[in-house]
Protein backbone atom coordinates (compact mmCIF):
# COMPACT_ATOMS: atom_id res chain seq x y z
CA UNK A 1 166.40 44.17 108.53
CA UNK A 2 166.27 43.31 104.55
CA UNK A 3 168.72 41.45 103.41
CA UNK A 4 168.99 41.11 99.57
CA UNK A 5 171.34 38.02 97.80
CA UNK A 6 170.77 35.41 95.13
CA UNK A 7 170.87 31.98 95.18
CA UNK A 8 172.11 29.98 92.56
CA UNK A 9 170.42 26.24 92.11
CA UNK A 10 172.16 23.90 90.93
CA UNK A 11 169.17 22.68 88.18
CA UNK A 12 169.10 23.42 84.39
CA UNK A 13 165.26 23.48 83.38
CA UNK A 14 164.24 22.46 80.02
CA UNK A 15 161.40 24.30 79.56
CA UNK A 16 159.38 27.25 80.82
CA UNK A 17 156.92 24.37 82.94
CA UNK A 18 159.83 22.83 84.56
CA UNK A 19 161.13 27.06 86.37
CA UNK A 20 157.40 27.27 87.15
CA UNK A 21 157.57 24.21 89.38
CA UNK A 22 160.70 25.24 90.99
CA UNK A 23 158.46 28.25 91.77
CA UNK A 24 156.36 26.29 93.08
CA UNK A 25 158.13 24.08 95.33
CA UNK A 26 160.01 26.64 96.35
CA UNK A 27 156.94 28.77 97.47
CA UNK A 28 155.60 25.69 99.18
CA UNK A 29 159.35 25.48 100.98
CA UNK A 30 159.35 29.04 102.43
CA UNK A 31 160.99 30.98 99.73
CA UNK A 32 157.76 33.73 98.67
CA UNK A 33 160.44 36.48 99.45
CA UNK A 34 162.55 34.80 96.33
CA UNK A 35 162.15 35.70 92.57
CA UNK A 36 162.88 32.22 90.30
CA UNK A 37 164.10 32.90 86.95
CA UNK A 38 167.03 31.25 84.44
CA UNK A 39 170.47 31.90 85.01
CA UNK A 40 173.09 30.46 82.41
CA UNK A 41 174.48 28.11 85.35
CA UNK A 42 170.48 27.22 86.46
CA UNK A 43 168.17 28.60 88.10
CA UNK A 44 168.56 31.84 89.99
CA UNK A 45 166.59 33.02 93.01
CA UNK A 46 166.73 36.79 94.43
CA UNK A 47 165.87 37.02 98.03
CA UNK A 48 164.93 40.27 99.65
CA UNK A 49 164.61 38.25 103.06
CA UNK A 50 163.78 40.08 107.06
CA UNK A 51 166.21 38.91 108.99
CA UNK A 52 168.28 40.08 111.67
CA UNK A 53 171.70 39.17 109.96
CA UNK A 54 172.75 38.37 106.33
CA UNK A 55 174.29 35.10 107.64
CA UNK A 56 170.77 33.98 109.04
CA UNK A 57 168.91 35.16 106.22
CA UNK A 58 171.26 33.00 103.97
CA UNK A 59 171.16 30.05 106.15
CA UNK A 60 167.75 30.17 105.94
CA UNK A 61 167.20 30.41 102.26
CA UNK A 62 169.90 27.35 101.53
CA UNK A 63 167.80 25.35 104.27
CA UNK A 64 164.32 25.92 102.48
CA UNK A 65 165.90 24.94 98.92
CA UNK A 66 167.74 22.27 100.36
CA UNK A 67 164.32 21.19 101.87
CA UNK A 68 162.43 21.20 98.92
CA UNK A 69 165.05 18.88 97.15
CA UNK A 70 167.40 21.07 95.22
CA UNK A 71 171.51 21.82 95.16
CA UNK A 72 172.47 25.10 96.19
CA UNK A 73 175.50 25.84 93.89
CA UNK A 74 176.33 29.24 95.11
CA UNK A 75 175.28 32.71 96.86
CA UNK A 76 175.83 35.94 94.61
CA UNK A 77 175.66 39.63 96.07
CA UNK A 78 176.01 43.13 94.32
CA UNK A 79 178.87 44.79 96.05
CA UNK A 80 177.20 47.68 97.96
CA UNK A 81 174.73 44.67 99.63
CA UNK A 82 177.76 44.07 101.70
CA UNK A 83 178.27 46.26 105.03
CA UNK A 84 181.99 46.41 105.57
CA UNK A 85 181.03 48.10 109.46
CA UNK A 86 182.05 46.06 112.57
């Protein structure tokens, strides 16, 4: 199943170089199913991620960031991404 949720990192790039190197090492860390770009609190990365449950495919993105040496400051989700069945 897709699961879709951002990832805010903890990192404030100076310049366009420093979010392609994020791209980078994030690619190299398992996150090609992420989108890098600037967010006013860092860097934001929006996963559309196969996994069976939005709890694994989260766990799984913070452990590949983590891995490749960042701070994960927060996840973000739009409101209907969120399935309120039991």
């Amino acid at each position: 199943m897709n699961q879709q949720f951002s990832i805010i990192i903890d990192y404030m790039p100076k310049d366009r170089d420093e979010i392609l190197n994020v791209a980078d090492a994030l690619g190299e860390a398992d996150c090609l199913d992420g989108s890098v770009g600037g967010h006013p609190e860092g860097i934001e990365v929006v996963f559309n991620r196969e996994a069976a449950s939005l709890d694994g495919a989260i766990k799984s993105a913070i452990s590949a960031i983590e891995s490749a040496g960042y701070l994960v400051k927060r996840v973000e989700m739009a409101r209907e991404s969120i399935s309120l069945e039991t």
